[in-house]
N, C-alpha and C. Protein backbone atom coordinates (compact mmCIF):
# COMPACT_ATOMS: atom_id res chain seq x y z
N UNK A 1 14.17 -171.15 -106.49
CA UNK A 1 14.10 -171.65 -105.13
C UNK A 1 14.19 -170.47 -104.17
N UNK A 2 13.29 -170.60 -103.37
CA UNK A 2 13.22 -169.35 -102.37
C UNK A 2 14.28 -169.68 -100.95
N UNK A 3 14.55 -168.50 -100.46
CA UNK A 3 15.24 -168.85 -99.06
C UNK A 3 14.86 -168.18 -98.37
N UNK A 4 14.28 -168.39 -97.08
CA UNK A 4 13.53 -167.26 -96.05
C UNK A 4 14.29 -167.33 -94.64
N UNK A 5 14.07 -166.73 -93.72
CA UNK A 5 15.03 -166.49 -92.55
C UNK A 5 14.04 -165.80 -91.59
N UNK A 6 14.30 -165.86 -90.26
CA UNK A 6 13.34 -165.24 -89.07
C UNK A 6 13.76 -164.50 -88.37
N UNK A 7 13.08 -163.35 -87.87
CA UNK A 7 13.99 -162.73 -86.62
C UNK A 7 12.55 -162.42 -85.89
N UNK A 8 13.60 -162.58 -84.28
CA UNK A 8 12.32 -162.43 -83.19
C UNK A 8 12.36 -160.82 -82.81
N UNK A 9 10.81 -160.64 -82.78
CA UNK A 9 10.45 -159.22 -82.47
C UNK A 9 10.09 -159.22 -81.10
N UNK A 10 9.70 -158.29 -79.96
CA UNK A 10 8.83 -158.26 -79.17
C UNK A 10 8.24 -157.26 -79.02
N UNK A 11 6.74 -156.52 -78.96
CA UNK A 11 5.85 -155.54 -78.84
C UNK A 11 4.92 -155.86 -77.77
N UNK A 12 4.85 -154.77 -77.35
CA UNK A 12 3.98 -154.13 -76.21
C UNK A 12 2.76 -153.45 -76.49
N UNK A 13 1.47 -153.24 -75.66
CA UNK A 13 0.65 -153.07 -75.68
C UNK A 13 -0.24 -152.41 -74.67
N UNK A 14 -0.46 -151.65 -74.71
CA UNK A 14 -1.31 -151.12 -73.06
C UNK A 14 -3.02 -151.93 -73.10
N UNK A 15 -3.15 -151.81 -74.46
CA UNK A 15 -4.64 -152.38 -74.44
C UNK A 15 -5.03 -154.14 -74.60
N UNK A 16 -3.73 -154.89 -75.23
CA UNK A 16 -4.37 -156.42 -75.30
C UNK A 16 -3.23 -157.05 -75.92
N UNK A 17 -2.86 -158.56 -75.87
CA UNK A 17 -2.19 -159.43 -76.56
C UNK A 17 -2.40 -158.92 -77.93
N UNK A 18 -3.73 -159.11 -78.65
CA UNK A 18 -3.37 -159.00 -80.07
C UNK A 18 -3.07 -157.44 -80.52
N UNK A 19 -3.93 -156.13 -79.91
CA UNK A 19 -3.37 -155.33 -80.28
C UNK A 19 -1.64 -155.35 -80.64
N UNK A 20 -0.93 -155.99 -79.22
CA UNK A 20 0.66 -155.95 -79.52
C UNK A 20 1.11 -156.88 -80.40
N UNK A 21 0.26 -157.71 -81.10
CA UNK A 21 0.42 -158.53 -81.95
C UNK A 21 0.47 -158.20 -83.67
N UNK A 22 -0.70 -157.15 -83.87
CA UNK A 22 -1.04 -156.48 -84.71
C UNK A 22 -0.08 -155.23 -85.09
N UNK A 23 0.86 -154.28 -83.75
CA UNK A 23 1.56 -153.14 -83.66
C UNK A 23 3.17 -154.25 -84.35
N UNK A 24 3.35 -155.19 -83.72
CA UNK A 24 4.10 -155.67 -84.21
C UNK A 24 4.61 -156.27 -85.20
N UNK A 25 3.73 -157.31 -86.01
CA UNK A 25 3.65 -157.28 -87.36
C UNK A 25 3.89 -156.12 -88.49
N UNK A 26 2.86 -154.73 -88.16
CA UNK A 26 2.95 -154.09 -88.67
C UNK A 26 4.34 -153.22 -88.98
N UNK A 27 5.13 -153.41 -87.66
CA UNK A 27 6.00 -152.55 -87.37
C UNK A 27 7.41 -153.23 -88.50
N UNK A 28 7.55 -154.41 -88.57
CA UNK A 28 8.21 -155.63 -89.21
C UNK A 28 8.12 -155.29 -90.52
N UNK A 29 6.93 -154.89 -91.48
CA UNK A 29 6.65 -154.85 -92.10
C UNK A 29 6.96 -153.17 -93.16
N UNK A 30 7.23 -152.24 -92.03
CA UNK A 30 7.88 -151.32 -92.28
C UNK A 30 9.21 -151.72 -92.84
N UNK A 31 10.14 -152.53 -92.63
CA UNK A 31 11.37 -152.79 -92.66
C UNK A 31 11.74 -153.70 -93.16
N UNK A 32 11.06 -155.04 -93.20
CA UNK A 32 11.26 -156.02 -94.21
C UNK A 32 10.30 -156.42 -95.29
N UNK A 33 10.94 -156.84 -95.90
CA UNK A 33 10.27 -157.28 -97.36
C UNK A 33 9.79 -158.51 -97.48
N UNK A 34 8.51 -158.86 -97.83
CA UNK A 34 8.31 -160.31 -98.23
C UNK A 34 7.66 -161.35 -96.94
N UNK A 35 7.46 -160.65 -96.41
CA UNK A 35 7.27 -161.14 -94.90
C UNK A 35 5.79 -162.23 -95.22
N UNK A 36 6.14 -163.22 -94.28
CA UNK A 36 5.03 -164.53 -95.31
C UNK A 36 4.29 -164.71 -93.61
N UNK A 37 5.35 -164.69 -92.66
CA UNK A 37 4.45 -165.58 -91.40
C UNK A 37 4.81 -165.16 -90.15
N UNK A 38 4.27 -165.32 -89.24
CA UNK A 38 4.61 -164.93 -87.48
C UNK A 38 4.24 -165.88 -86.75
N UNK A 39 4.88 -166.12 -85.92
CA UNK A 39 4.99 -167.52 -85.00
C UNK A 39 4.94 -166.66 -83.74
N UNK A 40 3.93 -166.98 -82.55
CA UNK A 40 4.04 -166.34 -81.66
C UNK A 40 4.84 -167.09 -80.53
N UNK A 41 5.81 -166.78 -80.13
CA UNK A 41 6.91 -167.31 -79.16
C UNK A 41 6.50 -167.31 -77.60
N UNK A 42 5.63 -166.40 -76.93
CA UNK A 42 5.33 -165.91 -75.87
C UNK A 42 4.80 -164.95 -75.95
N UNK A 43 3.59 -165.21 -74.52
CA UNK A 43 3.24 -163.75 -74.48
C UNK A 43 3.59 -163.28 -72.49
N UNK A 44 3.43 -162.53 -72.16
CA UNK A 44 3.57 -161.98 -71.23
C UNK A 44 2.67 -160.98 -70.45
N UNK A 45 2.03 -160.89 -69.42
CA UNK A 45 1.56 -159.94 -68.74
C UNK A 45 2.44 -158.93 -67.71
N UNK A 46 2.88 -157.71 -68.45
CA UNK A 46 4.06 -156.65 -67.49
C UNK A 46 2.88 -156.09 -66.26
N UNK A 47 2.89 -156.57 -65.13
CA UNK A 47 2.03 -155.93 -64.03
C UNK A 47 3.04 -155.04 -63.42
N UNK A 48 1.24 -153.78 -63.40
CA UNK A 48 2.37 -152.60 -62.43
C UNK A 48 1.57 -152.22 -61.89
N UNK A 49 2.54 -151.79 -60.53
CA UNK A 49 1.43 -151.56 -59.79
C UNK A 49 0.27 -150.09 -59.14
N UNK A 50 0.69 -149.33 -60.44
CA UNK A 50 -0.28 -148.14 -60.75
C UNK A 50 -1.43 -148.95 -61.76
N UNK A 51 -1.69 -149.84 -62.17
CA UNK A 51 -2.52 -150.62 -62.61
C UNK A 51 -2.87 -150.79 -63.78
N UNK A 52 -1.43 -149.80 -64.69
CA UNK A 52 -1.26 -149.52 -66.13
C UNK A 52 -0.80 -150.97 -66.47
N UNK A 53 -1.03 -151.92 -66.81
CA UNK A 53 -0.53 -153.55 -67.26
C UNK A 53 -0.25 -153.44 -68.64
N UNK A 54 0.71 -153.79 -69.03
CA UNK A 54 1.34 -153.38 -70.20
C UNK A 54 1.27 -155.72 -71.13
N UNK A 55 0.90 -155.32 -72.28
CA UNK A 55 0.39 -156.63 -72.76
C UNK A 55 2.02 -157.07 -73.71
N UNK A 56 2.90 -158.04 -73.47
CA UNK A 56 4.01 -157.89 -74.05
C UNK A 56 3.96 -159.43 -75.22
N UNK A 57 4.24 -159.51 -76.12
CA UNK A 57 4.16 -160.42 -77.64
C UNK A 57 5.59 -160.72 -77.55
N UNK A 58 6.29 -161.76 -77.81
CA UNK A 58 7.37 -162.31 -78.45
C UNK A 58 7.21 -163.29 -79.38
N UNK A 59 7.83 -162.82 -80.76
CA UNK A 59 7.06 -163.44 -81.90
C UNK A 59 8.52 -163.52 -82.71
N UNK A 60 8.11 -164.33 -83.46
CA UNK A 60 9.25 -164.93 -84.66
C UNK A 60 8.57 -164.41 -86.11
N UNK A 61 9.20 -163.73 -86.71
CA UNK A 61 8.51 -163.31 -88.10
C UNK A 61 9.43 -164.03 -89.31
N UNK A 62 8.61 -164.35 -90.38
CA UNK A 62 9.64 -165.57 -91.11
C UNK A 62 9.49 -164.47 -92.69
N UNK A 63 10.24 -163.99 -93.22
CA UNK A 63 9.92 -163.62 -94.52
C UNK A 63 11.51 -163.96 -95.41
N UNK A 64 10.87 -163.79 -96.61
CA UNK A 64 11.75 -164.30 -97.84
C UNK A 64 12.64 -163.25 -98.22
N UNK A 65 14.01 -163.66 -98.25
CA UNK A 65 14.91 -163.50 -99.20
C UNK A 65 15.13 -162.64 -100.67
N UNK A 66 15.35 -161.75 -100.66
CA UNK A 66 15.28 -161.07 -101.93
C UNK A 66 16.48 -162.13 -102.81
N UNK A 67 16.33 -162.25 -104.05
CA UNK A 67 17.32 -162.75 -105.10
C UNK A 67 18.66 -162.20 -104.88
């Protein structure tokens, strides 16, 4: 029987939602093991007003339980 657990990430992006979607996963994936799914929680547009808009992800990542 498996047991899995979530923790929420959030990543940023200068170029797009999924880029920070993609940086983030990946980044998760450095560090946990077993990682099965991502639930995207929110996204966000950071406006500034030098016109650098920063693309922000809040995501739930669900992976399994080591034995």
């Amino acid at each position: 029987m498996a047991v899995a657990t979530t923790t929420e990430l959030t990543a940023i992006s200068p170029t797009g939602f999924e880029e920070a979607l993609k940086h983030g996963v990946a980044r998760a994936k450095k560090t946990l093991r077993n990682v099965k799914s991502c639930w995207i929680k929110d996204q966000e547009l950071l406006v500034a007003e030098d016109g650098a808009d920063q693309f922000k992800v809040t995501m739930k990542v669900t992976f399994v339980l080591d034995d």
